[in-house]
Protein backbone atom coordinates (compact mmCIF):
# COMPACT_ATOMS: atom_id res chain seq x y z
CA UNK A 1 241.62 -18.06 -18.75
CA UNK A 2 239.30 -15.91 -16.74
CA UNK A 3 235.58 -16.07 -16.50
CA UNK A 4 235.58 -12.61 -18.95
CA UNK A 5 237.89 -14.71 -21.54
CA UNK A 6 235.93 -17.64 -21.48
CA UNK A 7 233.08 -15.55 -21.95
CA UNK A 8 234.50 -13.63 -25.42
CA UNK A 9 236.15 -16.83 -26.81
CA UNK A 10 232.55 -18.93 -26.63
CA UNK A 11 231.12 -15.86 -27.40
CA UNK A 12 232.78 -15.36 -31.05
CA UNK A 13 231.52 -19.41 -31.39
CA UNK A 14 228.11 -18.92 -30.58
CA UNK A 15 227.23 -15.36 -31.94
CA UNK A 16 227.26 -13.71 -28.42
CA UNK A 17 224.43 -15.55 -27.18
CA UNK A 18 226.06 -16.15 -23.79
CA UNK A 19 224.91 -13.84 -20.95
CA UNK A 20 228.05 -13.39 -18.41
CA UNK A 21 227.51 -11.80 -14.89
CA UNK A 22 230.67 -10.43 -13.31
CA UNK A 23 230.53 -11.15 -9.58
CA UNK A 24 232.30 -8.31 -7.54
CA UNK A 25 232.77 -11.28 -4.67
CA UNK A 26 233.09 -15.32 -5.22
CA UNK A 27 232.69 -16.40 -8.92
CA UNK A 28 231.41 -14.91 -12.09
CA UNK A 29 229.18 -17.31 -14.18
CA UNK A 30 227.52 -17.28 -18.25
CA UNK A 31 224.04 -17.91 -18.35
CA UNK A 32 223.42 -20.06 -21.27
CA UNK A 33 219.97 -21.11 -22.87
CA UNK A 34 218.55 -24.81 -22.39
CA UNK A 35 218.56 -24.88 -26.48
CA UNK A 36 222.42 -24.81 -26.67
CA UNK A 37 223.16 -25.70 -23.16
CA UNK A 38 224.33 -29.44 -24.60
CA UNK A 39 226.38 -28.07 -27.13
CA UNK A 40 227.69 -25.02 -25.05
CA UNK A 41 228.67 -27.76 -23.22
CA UNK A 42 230.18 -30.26 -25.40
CA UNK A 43 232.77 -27.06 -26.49
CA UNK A 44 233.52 -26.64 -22.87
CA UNK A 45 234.37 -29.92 -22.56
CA UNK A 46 236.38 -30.91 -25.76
CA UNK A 47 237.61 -27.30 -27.21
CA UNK A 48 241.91 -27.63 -27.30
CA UNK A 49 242.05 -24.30 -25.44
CA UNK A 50 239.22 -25.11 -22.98
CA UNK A 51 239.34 -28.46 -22.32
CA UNK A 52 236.94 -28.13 -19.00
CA UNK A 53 237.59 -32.08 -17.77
CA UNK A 54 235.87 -32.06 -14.41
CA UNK A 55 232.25 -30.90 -13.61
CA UNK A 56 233.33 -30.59 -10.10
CA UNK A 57 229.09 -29.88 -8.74
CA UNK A 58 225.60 -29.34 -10.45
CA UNK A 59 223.51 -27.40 -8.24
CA UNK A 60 219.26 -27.32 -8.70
CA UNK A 61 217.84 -23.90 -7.85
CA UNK A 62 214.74 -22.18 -6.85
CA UNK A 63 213.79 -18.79 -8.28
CA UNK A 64 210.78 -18.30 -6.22
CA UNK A 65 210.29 -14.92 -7.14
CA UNK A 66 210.49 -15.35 -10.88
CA UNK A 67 208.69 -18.48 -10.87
CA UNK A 68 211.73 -20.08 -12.56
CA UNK A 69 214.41 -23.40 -11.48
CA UNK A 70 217.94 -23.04 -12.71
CA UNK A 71 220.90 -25.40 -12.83
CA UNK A 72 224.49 -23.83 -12.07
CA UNK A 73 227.37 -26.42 -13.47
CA UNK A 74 230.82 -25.92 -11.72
CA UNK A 75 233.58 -26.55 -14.07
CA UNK A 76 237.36 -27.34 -13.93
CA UNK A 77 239.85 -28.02 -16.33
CA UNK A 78 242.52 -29.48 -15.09
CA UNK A 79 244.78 -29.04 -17.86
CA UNK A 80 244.45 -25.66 -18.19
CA UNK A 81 243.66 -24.94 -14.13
CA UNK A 82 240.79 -22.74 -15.27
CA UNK A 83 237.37 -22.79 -13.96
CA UNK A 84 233.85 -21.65 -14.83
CA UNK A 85 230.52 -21.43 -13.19
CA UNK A 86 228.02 -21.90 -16.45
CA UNK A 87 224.10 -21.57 -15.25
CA UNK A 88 221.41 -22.56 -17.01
CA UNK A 89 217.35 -21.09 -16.41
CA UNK A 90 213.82 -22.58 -17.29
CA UNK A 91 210.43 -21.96 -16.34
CA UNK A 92 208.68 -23.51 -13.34
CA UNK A 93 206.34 -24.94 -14.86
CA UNK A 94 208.25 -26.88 -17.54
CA UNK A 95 211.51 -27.14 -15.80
CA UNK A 96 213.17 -29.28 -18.63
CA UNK A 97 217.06 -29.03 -19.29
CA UNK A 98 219.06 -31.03 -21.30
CA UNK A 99 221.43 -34.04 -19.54
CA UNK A 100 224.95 -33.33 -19.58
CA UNK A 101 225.62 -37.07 -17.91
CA UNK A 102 227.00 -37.96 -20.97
CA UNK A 103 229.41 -35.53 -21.18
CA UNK A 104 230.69 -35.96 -17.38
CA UNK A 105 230.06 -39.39 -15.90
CA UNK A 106 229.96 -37.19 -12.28
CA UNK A 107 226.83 -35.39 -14.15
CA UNK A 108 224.43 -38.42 -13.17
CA UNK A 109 224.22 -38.63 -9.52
CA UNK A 110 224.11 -35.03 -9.68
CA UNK A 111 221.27 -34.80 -12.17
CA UNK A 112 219.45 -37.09 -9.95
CA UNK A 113 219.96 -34.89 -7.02
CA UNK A 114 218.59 -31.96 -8.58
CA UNK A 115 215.57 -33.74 -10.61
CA UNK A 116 214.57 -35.27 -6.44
CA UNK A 117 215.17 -32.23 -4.32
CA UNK A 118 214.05 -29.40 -6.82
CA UNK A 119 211.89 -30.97 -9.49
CA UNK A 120 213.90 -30.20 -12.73
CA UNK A 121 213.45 -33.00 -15.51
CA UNK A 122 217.02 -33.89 -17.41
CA UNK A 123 216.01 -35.06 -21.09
CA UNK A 124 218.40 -37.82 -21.53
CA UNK A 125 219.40 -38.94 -18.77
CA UNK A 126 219.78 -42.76 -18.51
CA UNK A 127 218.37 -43.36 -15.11
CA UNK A 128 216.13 -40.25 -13.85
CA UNK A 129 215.10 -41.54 -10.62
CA UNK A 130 214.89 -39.87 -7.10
CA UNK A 131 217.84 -40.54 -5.23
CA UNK A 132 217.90 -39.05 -1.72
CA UNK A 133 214.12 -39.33 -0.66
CA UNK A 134 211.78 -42.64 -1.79
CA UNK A 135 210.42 -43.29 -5.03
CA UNK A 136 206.88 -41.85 -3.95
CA UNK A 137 207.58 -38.77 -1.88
CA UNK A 138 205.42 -36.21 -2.90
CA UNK A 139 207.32 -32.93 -4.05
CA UNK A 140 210.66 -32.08 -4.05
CA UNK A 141 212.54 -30.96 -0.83
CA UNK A 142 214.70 -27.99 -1.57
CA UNK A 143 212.06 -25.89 -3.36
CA UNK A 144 211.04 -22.45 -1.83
CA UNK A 145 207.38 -23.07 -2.08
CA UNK A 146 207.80 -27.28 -0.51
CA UNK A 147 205.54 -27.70 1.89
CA UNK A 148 206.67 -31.12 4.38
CA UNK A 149 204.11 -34.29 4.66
CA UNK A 150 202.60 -34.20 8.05
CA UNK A 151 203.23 -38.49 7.71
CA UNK A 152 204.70 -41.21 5.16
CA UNK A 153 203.04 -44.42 4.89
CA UNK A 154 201.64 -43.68 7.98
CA UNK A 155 204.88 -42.36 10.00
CA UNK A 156 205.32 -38.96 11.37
CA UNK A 157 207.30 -36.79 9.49
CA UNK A 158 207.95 -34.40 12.97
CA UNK A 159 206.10 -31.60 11.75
């Protein structure tokens, strides 16, 4: 199935809540709302016709400009050899999304990535702890606005 399919079969399941974006170059995605992003989800996953197996990448992401952090979820089914970019969006200032690490085991190192480097919170997760930079760094690395510690615990940082 194609990313337009996709996007009329979950569509005629959820009441055509799902926002797709057609990309003239590289992949299309849905945007889908944190409320139903779980059980958006869960259909991806165990749906007979969809079966999407493999989250292959969950990427954290920095709308500067709209004050906003999104999650993009690459999917793969490898039964059906279809795949699907789904993309999730929440506000900056409560940058909350459901966990999907129960859903794909892959899901919880990449949470962790995401909740470290660009500051968005997974409710549910089993383990939400940084994973790339220490326990006490201040900030998160990969946002727009970051700005880098001159020292940590009294080290230079190289800036």
């Amino acid at each position: 199935m194609t990313t337009e399919e996709i996007t009329e079969y979950l569509n005629r399941e959820y009441g055509g809540n799902l926002d797709p974006t057609y990309a003239e170059a590289g992949d299309s995605w849905i945007t889908v709302s944190p409320s139903v992003l779980r059980e958006v989800a869960k259909t991806l996953r165990d749906d007979k016709n969809l079966q999407f197996n493999n989250l292959m990448c969950l990427s954290g992401i920095h709308y500067q400009k709209e004050n906003e952090l999104g999650v993009a979820y690459h999917l793969h089914s490898t039964i059906h050899d279809h795949k699907l970019v789904m993309k999730v969006r929440v506000p900056e200032d409560n940058p909350v999304v459901p966990s999907v690490e129960s859903l794909w085991k892959t899901a919880n190192w990449h949470e962790r990535e995401a909740y470290d480097l660009v500051g968005i919170t997974f409710r549910g997760h089993p383990g939400l702890l940084r994973i790339l930079t220490p326990q006490d760094w201040e900030g998160h690395p990969l946002r727009k606005d970051y700005e880098q510690q001159e020292s940590y615990r009294n080290v230079s940082t190289g800036i």
